[in-house]
Each structure stands twice: as C-alpha cells, then as structure tokens.
C-alpha atoms as a PDB file:
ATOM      1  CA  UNK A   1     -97.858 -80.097 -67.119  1.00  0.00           C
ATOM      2  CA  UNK A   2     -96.548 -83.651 -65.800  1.00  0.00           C
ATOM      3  CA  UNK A   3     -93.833 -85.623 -66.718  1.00  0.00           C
ATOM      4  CA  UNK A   4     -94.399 -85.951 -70.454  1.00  0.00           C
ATOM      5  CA  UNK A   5     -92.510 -89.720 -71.889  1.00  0.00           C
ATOM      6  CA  UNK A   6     -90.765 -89.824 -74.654  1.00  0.00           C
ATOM      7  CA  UNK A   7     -90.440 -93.400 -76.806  1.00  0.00           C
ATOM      8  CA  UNK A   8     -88.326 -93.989 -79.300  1.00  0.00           C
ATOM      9  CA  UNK A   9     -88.796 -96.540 -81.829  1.00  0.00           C
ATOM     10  CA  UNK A  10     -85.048 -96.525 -83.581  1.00  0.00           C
ATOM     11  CA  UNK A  11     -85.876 -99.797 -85.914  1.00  0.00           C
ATOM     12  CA  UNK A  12     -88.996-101.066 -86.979  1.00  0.00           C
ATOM     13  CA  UNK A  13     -89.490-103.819 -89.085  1.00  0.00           C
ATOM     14  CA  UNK A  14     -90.110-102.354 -92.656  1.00  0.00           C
ATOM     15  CA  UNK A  15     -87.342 -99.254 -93.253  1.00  0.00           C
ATOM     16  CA  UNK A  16     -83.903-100.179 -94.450  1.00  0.00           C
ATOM     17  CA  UNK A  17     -80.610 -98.620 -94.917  1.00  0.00           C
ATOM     18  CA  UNK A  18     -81.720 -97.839 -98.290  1.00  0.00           C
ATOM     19  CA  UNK A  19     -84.167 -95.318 -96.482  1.00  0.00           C
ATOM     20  CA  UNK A  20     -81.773 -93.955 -94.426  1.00  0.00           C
ATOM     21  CA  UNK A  21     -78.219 -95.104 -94.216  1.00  0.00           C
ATOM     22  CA  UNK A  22     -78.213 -94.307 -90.387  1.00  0.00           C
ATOM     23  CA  UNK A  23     -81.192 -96.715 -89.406  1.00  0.00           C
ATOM     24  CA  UNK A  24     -80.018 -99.370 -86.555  1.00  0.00           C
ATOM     25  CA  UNK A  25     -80.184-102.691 -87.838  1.00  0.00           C
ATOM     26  CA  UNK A  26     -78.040-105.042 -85.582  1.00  0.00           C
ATOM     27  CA  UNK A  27     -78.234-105.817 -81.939  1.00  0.00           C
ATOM     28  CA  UNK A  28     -75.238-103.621 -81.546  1.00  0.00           C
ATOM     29  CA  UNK A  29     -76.517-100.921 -83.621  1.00  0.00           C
ATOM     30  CA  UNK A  30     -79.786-100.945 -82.014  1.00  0.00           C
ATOM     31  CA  UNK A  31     -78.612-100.868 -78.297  1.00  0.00           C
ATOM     32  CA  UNK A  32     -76.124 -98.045 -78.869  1.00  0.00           C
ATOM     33  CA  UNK A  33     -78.450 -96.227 -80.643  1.00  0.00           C
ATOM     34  CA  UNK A  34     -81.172 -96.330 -77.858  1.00  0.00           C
ATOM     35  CA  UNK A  35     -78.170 -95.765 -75.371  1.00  0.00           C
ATOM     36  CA  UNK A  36     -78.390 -92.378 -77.571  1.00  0.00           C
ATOM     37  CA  UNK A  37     -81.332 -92.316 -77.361  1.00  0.00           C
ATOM     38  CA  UNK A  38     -81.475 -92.078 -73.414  1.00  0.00           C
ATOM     39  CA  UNK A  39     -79.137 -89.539 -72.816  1.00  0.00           C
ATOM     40  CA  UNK A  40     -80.975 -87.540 -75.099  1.00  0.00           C
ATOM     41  CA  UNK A  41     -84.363 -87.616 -73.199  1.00  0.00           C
ATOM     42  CA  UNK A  42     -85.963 -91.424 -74.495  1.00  0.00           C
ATOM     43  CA  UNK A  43     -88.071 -92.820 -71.358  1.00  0.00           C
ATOM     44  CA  UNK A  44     -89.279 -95.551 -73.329  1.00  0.00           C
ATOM     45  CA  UNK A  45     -87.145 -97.726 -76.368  1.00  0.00           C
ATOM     46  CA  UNK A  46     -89.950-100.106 -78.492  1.00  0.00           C
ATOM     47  CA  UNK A  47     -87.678-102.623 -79.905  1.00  0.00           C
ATOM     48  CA  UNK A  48     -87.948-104.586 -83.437  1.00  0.00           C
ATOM     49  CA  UNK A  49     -85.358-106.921 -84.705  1.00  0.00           C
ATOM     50  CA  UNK A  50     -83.910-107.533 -88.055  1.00  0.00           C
ATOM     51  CA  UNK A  51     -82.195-110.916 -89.737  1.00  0.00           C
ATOM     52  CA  UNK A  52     -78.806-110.898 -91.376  1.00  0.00           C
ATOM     53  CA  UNK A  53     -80.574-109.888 -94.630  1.00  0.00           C
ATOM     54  CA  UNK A  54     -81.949-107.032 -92.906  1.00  0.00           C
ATOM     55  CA  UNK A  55     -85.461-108.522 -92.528  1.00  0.00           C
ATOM     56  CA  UNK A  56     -87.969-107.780 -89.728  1.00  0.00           C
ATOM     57  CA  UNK A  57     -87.656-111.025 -87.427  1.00  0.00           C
ATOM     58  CA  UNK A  58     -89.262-112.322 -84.377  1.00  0.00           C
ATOM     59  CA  UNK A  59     -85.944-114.555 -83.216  1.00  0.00           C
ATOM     60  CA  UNK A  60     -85.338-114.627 -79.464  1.00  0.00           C
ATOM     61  CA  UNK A  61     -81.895-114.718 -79.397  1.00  0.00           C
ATOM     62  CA  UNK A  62     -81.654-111.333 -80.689  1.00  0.00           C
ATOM     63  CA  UNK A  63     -83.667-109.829 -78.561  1.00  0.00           C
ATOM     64  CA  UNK A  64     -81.845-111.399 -75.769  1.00  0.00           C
ATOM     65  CA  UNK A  65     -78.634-110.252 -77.258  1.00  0.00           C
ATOM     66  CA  UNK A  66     -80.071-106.594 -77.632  1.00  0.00           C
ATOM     67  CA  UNK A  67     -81.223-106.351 -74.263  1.00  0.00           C
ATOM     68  CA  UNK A  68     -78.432-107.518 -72.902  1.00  0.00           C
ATOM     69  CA  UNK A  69     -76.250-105.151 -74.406  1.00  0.00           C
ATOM     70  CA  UNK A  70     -78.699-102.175 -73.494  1.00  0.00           C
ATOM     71  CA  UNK A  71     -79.407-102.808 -69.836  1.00  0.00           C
ATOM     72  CA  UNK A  72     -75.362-102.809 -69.165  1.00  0.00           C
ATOM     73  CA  UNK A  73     -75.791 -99.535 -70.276  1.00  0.00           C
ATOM     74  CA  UNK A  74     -79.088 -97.647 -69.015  1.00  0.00           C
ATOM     75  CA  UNK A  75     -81.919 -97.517 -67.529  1.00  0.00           C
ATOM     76  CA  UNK A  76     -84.245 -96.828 -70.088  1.00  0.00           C
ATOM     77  CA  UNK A  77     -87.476 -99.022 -69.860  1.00  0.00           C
ATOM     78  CA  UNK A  78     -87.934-101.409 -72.611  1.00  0.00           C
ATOM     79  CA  UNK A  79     -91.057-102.483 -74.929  1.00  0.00           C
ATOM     80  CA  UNK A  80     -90.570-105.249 -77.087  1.00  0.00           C
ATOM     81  CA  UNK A  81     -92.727-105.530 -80.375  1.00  0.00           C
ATOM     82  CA  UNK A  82     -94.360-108.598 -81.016  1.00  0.00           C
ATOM     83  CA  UNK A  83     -95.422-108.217 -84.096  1.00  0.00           C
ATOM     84  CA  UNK A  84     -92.038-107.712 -85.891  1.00  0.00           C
ATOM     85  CA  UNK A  85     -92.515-110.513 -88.717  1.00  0.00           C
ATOM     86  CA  UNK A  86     -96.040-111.134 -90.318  1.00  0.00           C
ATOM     87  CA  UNK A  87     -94.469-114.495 -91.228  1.00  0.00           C
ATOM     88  CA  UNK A  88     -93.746-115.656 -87.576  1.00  0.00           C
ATOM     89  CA  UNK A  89     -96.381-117.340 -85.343  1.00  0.00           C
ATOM     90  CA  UNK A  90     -97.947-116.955 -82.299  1.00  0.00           C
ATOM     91  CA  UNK A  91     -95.521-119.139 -80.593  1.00  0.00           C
ATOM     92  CA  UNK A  92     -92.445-116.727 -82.181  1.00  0.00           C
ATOM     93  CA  UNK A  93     -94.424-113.508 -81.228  1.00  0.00           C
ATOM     94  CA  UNK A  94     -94.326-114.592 -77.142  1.00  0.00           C
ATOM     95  CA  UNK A  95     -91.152-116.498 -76.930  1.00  0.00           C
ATOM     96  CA  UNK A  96     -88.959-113.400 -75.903  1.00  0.00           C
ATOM     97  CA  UNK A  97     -91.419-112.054 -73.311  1.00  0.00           C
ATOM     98  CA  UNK A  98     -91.616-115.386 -71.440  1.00  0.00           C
ATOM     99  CA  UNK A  99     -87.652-115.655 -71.464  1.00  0.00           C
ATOM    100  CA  UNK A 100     -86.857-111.942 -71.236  1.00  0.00           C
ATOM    101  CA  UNK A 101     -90.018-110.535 -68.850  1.00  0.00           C
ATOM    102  CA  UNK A 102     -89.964-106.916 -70.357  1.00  0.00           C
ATOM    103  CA  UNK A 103     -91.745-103.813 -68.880  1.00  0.00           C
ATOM    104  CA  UNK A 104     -94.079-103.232 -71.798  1.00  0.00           C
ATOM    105  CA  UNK A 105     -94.688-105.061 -75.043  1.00  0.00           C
ATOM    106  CA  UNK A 106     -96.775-104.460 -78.043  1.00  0.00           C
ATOM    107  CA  UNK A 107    -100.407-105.833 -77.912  1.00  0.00           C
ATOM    108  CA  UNK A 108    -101.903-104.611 -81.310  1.00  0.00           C
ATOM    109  CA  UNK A 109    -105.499-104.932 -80.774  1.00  0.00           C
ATOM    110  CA  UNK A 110    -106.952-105.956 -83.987  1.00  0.00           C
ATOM    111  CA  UNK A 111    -106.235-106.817 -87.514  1.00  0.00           C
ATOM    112  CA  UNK A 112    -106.242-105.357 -90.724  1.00  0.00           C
ATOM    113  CA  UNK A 113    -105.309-105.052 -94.303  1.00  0.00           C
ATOM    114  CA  UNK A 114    -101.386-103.647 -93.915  1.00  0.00           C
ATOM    115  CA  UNK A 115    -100.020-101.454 -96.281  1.00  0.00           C
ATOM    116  CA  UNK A 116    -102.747-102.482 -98.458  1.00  0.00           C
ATOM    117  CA  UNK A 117    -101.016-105.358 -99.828  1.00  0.00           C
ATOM    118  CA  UNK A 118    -100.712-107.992 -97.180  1.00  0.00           C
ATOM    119  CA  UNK A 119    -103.018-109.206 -93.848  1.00  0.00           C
ATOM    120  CA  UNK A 120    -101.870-108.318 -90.240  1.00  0.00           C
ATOM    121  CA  UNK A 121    -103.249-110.872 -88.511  1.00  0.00           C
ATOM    122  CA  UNK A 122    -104.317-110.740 -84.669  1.00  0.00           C
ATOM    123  CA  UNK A 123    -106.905-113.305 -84.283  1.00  0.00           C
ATOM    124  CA  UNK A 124    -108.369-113.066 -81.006  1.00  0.00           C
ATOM    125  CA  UNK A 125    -107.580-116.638 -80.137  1.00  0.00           C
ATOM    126  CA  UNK A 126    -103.892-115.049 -80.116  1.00  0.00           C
ATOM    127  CA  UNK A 127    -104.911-112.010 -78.022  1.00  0.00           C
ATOM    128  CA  UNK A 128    -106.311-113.977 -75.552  1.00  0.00           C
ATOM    129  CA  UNK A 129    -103.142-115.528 -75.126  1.00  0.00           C
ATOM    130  CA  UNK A 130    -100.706-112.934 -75.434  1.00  0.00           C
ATOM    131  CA  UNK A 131    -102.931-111.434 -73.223  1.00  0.00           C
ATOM    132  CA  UNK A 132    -102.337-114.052 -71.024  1.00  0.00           C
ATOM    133  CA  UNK A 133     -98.435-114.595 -71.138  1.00  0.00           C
ATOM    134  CA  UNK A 134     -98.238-111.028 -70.505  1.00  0.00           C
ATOM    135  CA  UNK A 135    -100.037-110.930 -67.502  1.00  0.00           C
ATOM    136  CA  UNK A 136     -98.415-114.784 -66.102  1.00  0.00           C
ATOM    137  CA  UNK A 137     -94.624-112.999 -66.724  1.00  0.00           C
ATOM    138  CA  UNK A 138     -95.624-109.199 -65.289  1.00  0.00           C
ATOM    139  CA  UNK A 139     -95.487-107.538 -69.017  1.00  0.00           C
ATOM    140  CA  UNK A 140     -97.727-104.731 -69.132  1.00  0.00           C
ATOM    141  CA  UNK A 141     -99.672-104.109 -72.328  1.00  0.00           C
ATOM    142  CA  UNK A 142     -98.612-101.469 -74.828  1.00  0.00           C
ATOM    143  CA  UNK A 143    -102.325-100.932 -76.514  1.00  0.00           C
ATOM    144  CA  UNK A 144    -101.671-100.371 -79.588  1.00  0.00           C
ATOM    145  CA  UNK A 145    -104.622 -98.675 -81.538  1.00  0.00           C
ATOM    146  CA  UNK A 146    -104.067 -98.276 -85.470  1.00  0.00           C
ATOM    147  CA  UNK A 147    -108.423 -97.548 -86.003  1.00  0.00           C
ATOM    148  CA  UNK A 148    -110.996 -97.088 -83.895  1.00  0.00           C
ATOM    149  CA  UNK A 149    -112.474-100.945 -84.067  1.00  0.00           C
ATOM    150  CA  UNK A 150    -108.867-101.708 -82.253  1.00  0.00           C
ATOM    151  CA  UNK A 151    -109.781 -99.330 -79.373  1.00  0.00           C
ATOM    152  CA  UNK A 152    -113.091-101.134 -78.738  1.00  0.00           C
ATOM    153  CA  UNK A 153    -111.460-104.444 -79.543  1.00  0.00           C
ATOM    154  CA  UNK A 154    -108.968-103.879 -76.136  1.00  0.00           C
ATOM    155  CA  UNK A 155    -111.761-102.464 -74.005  1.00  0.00           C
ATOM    156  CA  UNK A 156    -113.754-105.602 -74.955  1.00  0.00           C
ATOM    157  CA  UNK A 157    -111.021-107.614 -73.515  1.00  0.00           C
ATOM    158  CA  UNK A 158    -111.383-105.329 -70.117  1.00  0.00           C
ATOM    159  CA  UNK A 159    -114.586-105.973 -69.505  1.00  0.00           C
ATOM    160  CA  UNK A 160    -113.497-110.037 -69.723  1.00  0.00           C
ATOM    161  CA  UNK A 161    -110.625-108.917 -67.734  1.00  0.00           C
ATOM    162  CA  UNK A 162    -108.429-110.509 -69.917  1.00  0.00           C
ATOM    163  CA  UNK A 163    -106.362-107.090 -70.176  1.00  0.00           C
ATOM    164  CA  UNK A 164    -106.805-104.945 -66.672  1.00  0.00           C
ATOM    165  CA  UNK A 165    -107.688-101.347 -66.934  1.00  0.00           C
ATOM    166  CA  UNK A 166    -107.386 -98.532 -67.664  1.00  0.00           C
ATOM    167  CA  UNK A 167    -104.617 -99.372 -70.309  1.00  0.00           C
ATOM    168  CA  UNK A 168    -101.671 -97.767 -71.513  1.00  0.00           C
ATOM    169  CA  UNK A 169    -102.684 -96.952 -75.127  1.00  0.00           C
ATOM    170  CA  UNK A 170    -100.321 -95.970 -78.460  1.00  0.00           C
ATOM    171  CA  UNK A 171    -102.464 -94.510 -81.115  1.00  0.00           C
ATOM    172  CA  UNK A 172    -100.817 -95.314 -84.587  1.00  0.00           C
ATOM    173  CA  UNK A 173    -101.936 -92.630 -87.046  1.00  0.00           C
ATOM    174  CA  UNK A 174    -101.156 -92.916 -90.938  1.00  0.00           C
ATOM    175  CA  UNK A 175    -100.251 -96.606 -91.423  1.00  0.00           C
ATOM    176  CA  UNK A 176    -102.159 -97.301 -94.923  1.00  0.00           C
ATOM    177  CA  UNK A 177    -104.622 -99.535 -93.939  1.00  0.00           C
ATOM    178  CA  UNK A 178    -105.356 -97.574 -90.567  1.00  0.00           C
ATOM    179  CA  UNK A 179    -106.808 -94.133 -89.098  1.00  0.00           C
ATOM    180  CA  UNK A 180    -105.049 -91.102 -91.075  1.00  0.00           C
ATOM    181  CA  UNK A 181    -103.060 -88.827 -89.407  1.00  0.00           C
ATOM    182  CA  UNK A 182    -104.851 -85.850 -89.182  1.00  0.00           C
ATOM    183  CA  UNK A 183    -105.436 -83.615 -85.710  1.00  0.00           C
ATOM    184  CA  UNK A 184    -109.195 -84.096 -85.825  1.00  0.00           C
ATOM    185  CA  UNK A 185    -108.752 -88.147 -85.479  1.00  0.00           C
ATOM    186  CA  UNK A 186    -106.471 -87.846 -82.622  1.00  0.00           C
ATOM    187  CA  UNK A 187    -108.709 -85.414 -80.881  1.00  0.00           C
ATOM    188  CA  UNK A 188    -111.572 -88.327 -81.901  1.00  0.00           C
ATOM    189  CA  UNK A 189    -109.331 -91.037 -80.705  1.00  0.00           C
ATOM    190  CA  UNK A 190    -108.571 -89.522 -77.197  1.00  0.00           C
ATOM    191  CA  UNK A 191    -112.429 -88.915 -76.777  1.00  0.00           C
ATOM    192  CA  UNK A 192    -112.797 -92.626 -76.295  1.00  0.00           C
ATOM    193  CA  UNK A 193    -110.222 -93.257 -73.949  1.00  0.00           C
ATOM    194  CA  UNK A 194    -111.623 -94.368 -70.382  1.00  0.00           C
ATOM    195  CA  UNK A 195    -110.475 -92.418 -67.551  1.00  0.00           C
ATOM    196  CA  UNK A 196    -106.992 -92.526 -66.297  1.00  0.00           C
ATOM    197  CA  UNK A 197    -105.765 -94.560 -69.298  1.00  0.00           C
ATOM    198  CA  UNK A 198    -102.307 -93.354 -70.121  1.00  0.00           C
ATOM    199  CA  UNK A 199    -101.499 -92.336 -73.799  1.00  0.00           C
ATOM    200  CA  UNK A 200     -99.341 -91.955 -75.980  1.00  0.00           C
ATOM    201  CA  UNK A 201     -99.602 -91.106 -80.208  1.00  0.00           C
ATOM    202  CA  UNK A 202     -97.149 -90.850 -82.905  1.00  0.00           C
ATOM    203  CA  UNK A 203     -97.921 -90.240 -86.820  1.00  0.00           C
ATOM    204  CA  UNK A 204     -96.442 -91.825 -89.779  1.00  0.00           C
ATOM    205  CA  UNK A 205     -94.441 -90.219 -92.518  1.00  0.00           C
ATOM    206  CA  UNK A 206     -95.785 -86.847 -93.382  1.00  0.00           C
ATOM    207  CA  UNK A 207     -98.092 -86.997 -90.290  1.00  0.00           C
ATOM    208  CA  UNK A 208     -95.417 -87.520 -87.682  1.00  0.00           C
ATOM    209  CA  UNK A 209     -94.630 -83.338 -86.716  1.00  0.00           C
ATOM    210  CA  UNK A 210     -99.079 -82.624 -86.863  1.00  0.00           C
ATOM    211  CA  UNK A 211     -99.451 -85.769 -84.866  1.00  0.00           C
ATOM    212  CA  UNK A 212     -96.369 -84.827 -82.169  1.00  0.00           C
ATOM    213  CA  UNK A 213     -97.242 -81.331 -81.723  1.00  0.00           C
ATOM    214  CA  UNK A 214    -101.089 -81.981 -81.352  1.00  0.00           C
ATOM    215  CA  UNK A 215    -100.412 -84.972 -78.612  1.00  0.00           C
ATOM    216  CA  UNK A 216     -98.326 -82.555 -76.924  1.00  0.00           C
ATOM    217  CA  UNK A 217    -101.436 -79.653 -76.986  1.00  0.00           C
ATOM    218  CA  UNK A 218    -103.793 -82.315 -75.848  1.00  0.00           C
ATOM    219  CA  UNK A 219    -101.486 -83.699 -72.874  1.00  0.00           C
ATOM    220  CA  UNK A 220    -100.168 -86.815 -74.299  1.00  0.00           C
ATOM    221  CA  UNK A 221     -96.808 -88.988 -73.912  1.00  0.00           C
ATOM    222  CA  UNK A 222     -95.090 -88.800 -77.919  1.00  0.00           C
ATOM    223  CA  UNK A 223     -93.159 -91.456 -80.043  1.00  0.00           C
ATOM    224  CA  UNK A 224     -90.711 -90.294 -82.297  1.00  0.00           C
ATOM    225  CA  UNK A 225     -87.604 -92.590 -84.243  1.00  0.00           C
ATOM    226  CA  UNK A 226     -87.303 -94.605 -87.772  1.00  0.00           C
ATOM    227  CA  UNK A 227     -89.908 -97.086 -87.199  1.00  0.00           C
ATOM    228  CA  UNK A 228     -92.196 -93.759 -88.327  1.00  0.00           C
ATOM    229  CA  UNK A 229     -90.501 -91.655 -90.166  1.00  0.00           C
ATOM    230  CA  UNK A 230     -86.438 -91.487 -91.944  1.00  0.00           C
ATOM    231  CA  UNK A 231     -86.723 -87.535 -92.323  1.00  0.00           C
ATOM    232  CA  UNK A 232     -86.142 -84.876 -89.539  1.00  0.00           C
ATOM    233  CA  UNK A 233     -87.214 -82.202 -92.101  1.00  0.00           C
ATOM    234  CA  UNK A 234     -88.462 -82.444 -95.965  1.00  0.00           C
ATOM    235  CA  UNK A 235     -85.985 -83.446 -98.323  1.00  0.00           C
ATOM    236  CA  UNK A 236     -83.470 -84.219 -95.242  1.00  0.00           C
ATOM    237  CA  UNK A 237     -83.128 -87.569 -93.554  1.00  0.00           C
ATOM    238  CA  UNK A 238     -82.662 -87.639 -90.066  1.00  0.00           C
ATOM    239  CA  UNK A 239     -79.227 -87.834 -88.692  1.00  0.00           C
ATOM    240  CA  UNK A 240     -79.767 -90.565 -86.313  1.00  0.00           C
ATOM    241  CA  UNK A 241     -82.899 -91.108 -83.555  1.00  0.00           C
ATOM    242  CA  UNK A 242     -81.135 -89.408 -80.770  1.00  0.00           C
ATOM    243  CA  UNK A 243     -81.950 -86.148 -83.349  1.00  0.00           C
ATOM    244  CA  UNK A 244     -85.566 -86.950 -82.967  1.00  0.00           C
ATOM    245  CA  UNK A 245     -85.735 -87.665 -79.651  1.00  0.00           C
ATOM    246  CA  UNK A 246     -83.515 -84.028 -78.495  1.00  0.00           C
ATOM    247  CA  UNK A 247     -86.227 -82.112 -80.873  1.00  0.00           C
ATOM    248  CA  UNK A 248     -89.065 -84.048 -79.212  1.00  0.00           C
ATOM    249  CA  UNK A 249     -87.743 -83.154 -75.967  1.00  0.00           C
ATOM    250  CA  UNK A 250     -87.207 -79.678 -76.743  1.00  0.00           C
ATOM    251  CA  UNK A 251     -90.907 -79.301 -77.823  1.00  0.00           C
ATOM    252  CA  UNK A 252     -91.627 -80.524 -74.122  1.00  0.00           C
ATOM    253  CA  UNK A 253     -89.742 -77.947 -72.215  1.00  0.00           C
ATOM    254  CA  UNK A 254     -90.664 -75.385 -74.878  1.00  0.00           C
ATOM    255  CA  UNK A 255     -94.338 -75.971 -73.596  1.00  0.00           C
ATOM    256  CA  UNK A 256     -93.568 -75.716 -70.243  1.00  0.00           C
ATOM    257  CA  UNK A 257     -93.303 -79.361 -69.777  1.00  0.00           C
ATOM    258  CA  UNK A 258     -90.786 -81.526 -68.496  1.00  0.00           C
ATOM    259  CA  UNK A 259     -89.403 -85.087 -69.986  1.00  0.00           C
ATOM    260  CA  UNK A 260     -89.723 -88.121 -67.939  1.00  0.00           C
ATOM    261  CA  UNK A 261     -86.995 -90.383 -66.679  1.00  0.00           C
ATOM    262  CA  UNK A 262     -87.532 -93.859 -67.010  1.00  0.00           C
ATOM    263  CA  UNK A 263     -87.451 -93.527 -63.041  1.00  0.00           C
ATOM    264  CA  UNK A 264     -90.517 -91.498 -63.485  1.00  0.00           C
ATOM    265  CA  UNK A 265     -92.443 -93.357 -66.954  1.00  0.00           C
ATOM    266  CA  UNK A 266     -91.836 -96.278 -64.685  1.00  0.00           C
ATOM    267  CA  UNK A 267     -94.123 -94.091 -62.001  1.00  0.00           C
ATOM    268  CA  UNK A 268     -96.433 -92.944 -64.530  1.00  0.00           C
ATOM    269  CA  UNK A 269     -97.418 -96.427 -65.795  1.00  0.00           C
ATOM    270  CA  UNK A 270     -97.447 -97.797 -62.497  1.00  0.00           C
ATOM    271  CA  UNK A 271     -94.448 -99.730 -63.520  1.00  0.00           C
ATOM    272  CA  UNK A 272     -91.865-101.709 -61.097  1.00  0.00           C
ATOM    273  CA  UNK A 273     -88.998 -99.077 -59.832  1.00  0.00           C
ATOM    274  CA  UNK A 274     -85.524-100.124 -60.700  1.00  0.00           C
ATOM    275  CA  UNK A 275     -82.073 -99.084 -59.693  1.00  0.00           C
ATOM    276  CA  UNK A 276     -80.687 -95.861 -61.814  1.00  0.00           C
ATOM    277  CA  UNK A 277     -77.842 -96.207 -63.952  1.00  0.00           C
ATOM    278  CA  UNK A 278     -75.746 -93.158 -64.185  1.00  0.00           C
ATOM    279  CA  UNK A 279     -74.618 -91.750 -68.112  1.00  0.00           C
END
C-alpha cells in the first residue's frame, strides 16, 4: 500500500463545546490541538475559525493568527476552509488565501439545501473565481464532493480548465442535504473519479467508522476530527482529535499501510516540498 494521508479537521464551523467540551475553538486552541494532531500521525489540518461567541467565521485575522501559531510549530500542511460562515461573502471566503497562500483550500463544488434548513450557496460565478484566486496565489483545490452533481460540477470546470486535473477530491458522506454515508455510495463515488485523481473520504456522525474503514479497503487517504463527528465510540465523546487521528493511524499500519508525513502528502499531491520541523 502507499503512503496513506491522514487529515484532521479539529473545528468545523457548526459543533460547540456543548457537543464536546474538548472541541478547539480559539486560535490557540486550534493550533495546539493540530500540533497534537501531527505528532500523532495528521498529514493534513483543514482549518475553520470561530468568533468570540463561538460562531463559525470567515475573519482573516484569525486565520493569520492560527497559522502563525501552527507553522512555529510543525510541518503539517495546511487547508483552509472557505466556506466557514454561510453569512460571509465571496470577498470574506478568499481574503485569507490571497494574504496567507495556503497549500490546499476548500473548493466545495456545488450548492445545496444544508442541514435541511438553510441554502449553501456556491454560485458558479463564485467558483469561477475562487477558482481563479487559487490558481493566481499557488492554492491547490481541495474538491470537495458532498453528491454526485458536485463531482460533475468540478470536472465541468476541467474541461474549461478553470480547475487543472486530475483533482484532489474529499468525498463528504452523511451531511443532511448530501450523499448518505453508506459503503455502496463511496464505492459509487470512487467509480467516477478520473484517473490519477487523489482521494480522500470521511463520513459524518454515525457514518464516520463505515466510511473510514471502507476508504481504507478501497485505497483512499481518510479524514477524521470534530468537524465530523464528537464521539470516538457510542455513548463516549472523544477525548480530543489527536485520539482520532492515533486510531486512524493505527487502522493504517494494521492494514499493512503506512501514514504519510506531510513531507510525503506534500509528494503525493504534487505539492511544494518544505523544510521539516522536528517534534
């Protein structure tokens, strides 16, 4: 098996402390957290940030702040949502990638109705031009797939070559309003992909241990972490991320496999090298 990567998604926009007391909510929370995160096996850290009232928020300086703070500290590539307010605007969703120039960033082909109750709006105007920014400031596209329309949506774009091929795709399985998180629609899902697209899939809630342990049987990269899902086990919250990410990464070597660096997800996803930091 190669190098399979592990993200972690330690925040989200949506779960509070209420969920789970040990959820990271400030920019010092969040970066030790994914320093955590790293030593236990995380390749990849998807960021969201959250407001002093503990609101999902698209504000730049706290991204700045929580990058900052992590890249003193690791290595650990970085992929910045930008879709962590529904209340923010297109201008808000870019603003951090043209001052910060991450690795990866979110690029969530598609809208729909979220959580049944609200709109998720990604009008293609906007994709166009996140599209854009990303490429003019050397952010690679995390594809983010939560239906099947989404999936043709991006490859659209690749035929305009508006987004280059062959992708780096996140399949988001059990968000209510999306795909459910079963095994057959990840097996369904992958079918589509073109070849040598990079994936990665991660399921919601309930579906999050079906979802990792069929993406590992089917040769995927896995996303585990709060964004997704508070409990390590039914009827027990999870500890912290760093618990999610040692099980995930324990589920890796237990299939013979072996967790990537961020030396080699940056390798994998044709990413630019950078210098190690050492634990």
């Amino acid at each position: 098996m190669a190098d399979t990567i592990i993200t972690v998604a330690p925040t989200g926009a949506f779960p509070t402390k209420e969920h789970n007391p040990a959820i990271p909510l400030t920019p010092r929370e969040i970066a030790d957290d994914v320093y955590e995160c790293w030593q236990a096996g995380a390749g990849i850290a998807h960021l969201h940030m959250r407001d002093d009232a503990g609101k999902g928020t698209m504000d730049k300086g706290r991204f700045i702040e929580t990058v900052g703070r992590i890249r003193e500290r690791c290595d650990i590539v970085l992929n910045l949502t930008t879709s962590g307010d529904l209340n923010a605007t297109d201008e808000t969703r870019m603003a951090h990638l043209i001052e910060l120039k991450p690795e990866l960033a979110s690029f969530d082909a598609g809208s729909m109705n979220w959580m049944h109750s609200t709109l998720f709006i990604n009008h293609p105007a906007f994709l166009e031009k996140l599209a854009g920014v990303m490429n003019e400031n050397g952010v690679m596209p995390e594809i983010e797939v939560f239906d099947p329309g989404m999936f043709y949506n991006a490859t659209h774009y690749m035929k305009k070559g508006i987004l280059r091929g062959p992708g780096y795709f996140q399949f988001v399985l059990g968000a209510a309003g999306g795909i459910a998180a079963t095994v057959e629609n990840l097996v369904f899902l992958k079918s589509l992909l073109p070849p040598d697209a990079a994936w990665s899939a991660f399921g919601i809630g309930a579906g999050h241990l079906p979802i990792l342990f069929a993406t590992l049987a089917l040769g995927g990269h896995i996303r585990v972490g709060m964004e997704d899902n508070v409990l390590y086990a039914k009827g027990r919250l999870a500890k912290n991320n760093a618990e999610f990410v040692a099980r995930a990464a324990r589920l890796v070597r237990e299939a013979n496999g072996s967790v990537a660096t961020p030396a080699s997800a940056r390798q994998i996803l044709a990413l630019p090298a950078r210098p190690s930091l050492a634990a």
